[in-house]
Protein backbone atom coordinates (compact mmCIF):
# COMPACT_ATOMS: atom_id res chain seq x y z
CA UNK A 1 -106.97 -47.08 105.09
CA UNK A 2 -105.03 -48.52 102.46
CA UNK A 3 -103.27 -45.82 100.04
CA UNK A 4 -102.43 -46.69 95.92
CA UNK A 5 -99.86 -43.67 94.97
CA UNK A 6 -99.50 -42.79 91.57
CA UNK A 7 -97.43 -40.67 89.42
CA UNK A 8 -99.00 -37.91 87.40
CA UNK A 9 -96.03 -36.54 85.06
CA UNK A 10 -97.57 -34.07 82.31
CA UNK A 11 -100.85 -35.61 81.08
CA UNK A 12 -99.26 -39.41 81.69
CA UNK A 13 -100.52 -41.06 84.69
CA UNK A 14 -98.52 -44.32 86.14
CA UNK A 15 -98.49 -46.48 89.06
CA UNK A 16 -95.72 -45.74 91.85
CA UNK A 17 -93.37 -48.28 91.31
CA UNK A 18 -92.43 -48.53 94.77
CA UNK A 19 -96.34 -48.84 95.79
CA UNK A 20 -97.49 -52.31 96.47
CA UNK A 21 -100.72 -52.74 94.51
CA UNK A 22 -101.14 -56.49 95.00
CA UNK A 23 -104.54 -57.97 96.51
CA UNK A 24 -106.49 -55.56 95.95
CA UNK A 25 -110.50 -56.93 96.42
CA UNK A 26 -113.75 -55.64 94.96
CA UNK A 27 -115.87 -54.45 98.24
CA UNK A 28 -113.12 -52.33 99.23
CA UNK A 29 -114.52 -49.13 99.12
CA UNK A 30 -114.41 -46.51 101.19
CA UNK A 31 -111.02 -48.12 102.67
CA UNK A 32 -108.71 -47.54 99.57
CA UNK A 33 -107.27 -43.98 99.03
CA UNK A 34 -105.76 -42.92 95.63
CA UNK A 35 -102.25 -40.08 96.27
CA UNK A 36 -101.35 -38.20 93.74
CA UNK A 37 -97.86 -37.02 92.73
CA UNK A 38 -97.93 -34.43 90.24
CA UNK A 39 -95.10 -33.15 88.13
CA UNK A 40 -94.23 -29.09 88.38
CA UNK A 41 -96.14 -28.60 85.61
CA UNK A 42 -99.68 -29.02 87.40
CA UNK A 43 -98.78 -26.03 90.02
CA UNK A 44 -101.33 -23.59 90.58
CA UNK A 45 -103.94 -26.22 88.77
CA UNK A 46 -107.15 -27.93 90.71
CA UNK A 47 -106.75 -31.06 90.78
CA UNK A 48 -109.87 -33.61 90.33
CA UNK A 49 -109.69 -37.09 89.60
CA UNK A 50 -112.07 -39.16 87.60
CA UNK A 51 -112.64 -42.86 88.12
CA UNK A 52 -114.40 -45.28 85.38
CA UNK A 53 -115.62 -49.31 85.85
CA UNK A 54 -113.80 -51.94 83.69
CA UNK A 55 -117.06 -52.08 81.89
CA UNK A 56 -116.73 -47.79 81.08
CA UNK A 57 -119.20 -46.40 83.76
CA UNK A 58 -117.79 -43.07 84.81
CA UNK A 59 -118.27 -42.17 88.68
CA UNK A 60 -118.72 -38.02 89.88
CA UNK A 61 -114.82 -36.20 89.77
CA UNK A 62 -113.64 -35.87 93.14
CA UNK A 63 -111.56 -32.92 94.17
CA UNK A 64 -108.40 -34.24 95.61
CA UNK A 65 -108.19 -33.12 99.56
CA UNK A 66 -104.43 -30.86 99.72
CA UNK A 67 -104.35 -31.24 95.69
CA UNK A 68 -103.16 -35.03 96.18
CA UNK A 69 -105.49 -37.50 97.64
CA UNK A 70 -108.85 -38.60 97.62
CA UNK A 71 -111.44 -42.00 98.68
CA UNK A 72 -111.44 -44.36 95.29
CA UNK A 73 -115.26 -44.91 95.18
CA UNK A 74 -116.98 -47.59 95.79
CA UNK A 75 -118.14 -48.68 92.52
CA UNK A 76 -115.31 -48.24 90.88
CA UNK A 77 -113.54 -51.10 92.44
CA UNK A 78 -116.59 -53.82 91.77
């Protein structure tokens, strides 16, 4: 399974610079997992990510598995 890590600092959220997000591929779901690293300030908070299509379709909040990680859906990567 490929992994995109990101950097959740405060309410800003950024791409890991050291994470290689190059060829990524619509029909990839189910293989790519978003991880989550999140600043001191989210301890003790849930954690839930939301994921929207380019077009502004918003997919069901997913609880992120140990407060970090979770499956990107399907249709969000069409």
């Amino acid at each position: 399974m490929r992994k995109l890590s990101f950097i959740v600092n405060g309410q800003v959220i950024e791409k890991d610079p050291k994470c290689d997000f190059s060829n990524l591929f619509p029909g990839a779901g189910g293989l790519i997992e978003a991880e989550f690293s999140f600043s001191t300030d989210w301890d003790g908070c849930s954690k839930v990510a939301a994921f929207f299509s380019p077009l502004g379709k918003e997919y069901p909040p997913r609880v992120l598995a140990d407060g970090k990680t979770c499956v990107i859906p399907f249709p969000a990567l069409e």
